[in-house]
C-alpha atoms as a PDB file:
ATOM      1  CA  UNK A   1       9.040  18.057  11.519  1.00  0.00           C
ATOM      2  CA  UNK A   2      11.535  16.452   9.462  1.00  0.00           C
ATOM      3  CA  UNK A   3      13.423  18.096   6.647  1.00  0.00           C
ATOM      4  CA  UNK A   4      14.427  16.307   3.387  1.00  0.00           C
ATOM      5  CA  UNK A   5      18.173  17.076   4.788  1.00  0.00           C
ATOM      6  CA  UNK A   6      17.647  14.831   7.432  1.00  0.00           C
ATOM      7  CA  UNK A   7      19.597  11.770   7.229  1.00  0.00           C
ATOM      8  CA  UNK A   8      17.435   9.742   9.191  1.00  0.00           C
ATOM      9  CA  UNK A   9      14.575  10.958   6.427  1.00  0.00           C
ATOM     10  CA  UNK A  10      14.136   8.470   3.001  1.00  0.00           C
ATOM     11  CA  UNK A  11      11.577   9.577   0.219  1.00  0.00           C
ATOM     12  CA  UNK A  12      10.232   7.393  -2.445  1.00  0.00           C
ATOM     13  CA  UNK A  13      11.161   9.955  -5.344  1.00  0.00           C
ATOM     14  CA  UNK A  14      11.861   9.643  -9.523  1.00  0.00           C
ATOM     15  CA  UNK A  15      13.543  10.638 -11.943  1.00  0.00           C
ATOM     16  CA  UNK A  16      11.315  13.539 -13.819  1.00  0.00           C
ATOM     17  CA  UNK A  17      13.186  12.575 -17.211  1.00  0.00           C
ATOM     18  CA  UNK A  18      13.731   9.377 -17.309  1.00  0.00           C
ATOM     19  CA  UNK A  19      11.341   8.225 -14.498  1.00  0.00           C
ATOM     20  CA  UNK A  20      13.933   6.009 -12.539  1.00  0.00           C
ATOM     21  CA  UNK A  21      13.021   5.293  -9.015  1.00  0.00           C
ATOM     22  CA  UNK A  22      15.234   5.568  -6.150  1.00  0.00           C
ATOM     23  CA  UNK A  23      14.627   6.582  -2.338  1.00  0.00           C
ATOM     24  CA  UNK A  24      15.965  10.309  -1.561  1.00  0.00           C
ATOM     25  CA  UNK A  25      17.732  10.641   1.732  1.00  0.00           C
ATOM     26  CA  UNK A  26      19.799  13.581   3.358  1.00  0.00           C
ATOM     27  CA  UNK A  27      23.420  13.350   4.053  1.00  0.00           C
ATOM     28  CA  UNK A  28      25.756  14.353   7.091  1.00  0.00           C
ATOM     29  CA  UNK A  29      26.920  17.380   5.446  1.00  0.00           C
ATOM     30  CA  UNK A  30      23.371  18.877   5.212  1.00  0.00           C
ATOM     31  CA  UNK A  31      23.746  20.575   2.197  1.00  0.00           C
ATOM     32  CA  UNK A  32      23.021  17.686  -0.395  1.00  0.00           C
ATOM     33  CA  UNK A  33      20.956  14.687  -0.532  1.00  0.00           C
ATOM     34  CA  UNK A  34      21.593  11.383  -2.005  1.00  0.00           C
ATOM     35  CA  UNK A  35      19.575   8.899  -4.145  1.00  0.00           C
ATOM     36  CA  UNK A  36      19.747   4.881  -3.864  1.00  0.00           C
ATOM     37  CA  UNK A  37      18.719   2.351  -5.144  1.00  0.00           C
ATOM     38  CA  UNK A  38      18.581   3.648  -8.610  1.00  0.00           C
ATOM     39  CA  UNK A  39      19.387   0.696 -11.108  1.00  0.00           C
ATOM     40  CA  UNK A  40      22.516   0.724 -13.278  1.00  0.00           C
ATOM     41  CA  UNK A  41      21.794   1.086 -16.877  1.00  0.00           C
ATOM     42  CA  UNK A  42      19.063   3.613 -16.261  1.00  0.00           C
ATOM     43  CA  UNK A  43      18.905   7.124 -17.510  1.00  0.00           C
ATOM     44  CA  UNK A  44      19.991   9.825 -15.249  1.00  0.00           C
ATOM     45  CA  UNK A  45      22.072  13.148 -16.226  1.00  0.00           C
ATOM     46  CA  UNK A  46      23.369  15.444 -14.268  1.00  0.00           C
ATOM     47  CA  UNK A  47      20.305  18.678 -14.471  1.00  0.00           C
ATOM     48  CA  UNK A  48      17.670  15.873 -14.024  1.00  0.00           C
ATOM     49  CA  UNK A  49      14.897  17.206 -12.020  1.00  0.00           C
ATOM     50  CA  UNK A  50      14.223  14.715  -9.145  1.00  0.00           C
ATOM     51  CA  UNK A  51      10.290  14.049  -7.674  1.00  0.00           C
ATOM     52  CA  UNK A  52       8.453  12.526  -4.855  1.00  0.00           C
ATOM     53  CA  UNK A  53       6.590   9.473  -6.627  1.00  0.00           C
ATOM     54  CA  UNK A  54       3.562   7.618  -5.652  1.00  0.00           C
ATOM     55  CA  UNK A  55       5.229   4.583  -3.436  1.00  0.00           C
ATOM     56  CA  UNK A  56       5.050   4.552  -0.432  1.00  0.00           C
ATOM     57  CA  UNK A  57       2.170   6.523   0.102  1.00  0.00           C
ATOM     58  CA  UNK A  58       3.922   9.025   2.221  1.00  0.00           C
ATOM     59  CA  UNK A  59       3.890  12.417  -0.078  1.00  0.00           C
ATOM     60  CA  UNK A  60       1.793  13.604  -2.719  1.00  0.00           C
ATOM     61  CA  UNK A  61       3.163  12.342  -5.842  1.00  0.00           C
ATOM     62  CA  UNK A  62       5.118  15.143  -8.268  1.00  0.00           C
ATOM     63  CA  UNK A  63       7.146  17.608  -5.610  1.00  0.00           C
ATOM     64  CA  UNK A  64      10.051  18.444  -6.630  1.00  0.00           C
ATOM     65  CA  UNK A  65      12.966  17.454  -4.705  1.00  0.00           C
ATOM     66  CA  UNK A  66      16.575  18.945  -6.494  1.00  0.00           C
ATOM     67  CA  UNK A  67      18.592  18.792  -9.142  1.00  0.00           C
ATOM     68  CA  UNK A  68      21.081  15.771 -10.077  1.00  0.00           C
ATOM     69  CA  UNK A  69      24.187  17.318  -9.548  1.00  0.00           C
ATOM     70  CA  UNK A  70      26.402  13.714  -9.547  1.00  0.00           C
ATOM     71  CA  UNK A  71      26.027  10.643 -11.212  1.00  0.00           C
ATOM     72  CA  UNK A  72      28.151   7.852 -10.235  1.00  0.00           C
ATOM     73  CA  UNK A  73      28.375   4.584 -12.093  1.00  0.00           C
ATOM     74  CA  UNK A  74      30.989   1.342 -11.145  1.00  0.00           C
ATOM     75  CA  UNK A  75      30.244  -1.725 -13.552  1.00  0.00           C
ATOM     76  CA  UNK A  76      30.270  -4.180 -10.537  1.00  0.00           C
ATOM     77  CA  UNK A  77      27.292  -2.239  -8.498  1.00  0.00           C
ATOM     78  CA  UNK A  78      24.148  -2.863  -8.915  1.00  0.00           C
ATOM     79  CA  UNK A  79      22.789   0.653  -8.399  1.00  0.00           C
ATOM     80  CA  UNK A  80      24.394   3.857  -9.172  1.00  0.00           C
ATOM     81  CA  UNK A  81      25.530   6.716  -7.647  1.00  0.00           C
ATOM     82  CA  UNK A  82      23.546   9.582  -7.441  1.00  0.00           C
ATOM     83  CA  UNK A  83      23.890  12.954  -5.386  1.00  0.00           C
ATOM     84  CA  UNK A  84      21.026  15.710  -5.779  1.00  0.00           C
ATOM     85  CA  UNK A  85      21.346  19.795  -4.759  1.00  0.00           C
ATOM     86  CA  UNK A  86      18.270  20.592  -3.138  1.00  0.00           C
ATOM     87  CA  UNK A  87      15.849  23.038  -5.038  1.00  0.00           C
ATOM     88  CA  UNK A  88      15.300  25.078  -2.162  1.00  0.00           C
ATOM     89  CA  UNK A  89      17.925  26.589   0.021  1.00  0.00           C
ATOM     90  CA  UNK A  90      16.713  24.675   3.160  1.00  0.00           C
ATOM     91  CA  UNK A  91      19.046  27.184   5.581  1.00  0.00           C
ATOM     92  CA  UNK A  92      17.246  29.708   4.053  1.00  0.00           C
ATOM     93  CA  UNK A  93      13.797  29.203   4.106  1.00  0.00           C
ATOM     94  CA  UNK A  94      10.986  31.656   5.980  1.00  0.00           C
ATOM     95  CA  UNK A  95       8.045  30.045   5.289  1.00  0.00           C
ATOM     96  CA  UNK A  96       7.177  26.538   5.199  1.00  0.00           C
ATOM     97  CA  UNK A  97       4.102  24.300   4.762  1.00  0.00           C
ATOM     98  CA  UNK A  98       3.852  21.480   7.439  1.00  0.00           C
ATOM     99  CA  UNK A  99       1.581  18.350   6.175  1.00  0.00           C
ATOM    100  CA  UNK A 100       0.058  17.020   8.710  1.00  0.00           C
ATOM    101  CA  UNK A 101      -1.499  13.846   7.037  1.00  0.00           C
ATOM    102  CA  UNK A 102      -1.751  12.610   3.751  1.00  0.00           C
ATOM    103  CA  UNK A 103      -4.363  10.258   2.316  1.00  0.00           C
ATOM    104  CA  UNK A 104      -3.237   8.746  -1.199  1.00  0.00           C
ATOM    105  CA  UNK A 105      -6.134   8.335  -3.800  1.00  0.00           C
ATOM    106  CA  UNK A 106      -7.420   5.320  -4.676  1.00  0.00           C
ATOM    107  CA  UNK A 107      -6.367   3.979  -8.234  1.00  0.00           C
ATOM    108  CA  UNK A 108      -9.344   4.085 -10.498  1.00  0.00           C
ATOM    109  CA  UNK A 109      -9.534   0.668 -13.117  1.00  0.00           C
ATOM    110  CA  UNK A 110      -9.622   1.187 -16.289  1.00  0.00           C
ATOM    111  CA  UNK A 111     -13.467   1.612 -17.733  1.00  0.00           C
ATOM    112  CA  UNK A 112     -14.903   3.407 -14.038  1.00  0.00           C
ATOM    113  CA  UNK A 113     -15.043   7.019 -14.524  1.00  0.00           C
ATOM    114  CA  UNK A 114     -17.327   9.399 -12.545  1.00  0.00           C
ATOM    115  CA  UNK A 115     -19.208   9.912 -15.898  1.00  0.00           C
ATOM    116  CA  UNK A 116     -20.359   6.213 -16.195  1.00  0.00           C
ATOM    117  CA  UNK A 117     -21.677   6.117 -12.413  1.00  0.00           C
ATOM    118  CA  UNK A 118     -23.678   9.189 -13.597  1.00  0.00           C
ATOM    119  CA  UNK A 119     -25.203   7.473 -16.839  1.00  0.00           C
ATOM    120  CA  UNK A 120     -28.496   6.228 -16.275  1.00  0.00           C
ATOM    121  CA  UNK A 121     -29.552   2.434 -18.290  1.00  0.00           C
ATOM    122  CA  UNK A 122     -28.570   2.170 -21.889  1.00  0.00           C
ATOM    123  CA  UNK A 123     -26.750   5.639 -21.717  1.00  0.00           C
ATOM    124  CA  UNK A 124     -22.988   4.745 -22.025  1.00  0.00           C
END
């Protein structure tokens, strides 16, 4: 099991406001986590909710991660600085839920929907 404090541990995650992406990884300290690779120029406050996204494959989309609780910005980077509080205390915790696989759904195209499989010849 690997927490999200981990520093050996990256997570595909976003931005719940803004949707920026970035990878979520802990830090040496334990207490906080950090996100990289978020683009300067792009939307994040400090209060922004932080979620696992859909890359990667690795966790169901939408969990929430923390709280942005440091945004740092230096004109000459190309990504910023960002520093996240953990929504749960992770020292804390009783009770946890251990995935043990994860399967991503398949993207659906546009136009295939259940309910067209389902219509019979002339019936769309």
């Amino acid at each position: 099991v690997t927490l999200v404090t981990d520093p050996s541990s990256s997570i595909s995650a976003l931005v719940q406001e803004s949707r920026a992406q970035g990878v979520v990884s802990g830090t040496h300290d334990g207490d906080m986590l950090t996100m990289e690779y978020v683009r300067q120029g792009l939307a994040v406050r400090e209060g922004d909710t932080v979620i696992t996204s859909a890359e990667g494959g690795t966790v169901p989309p939408g969990l929430v991660i923390g709280l942005v609780s440091e945004v740092g910005t230096r004109e000459q980077e190309l990504f910023q600085t960002v520093r996240l509080q953990p929504l749960a205390s992770l020292s804390q915790l009783e009770t946890v839920l251990v995935m043990t696989s994860f399967l991503p759904q398949e993207p659906v195209a546009v136009g295939d929907s259940p309910e067209r499989e389902k219509a019979g010849p002339g019936e769309e």
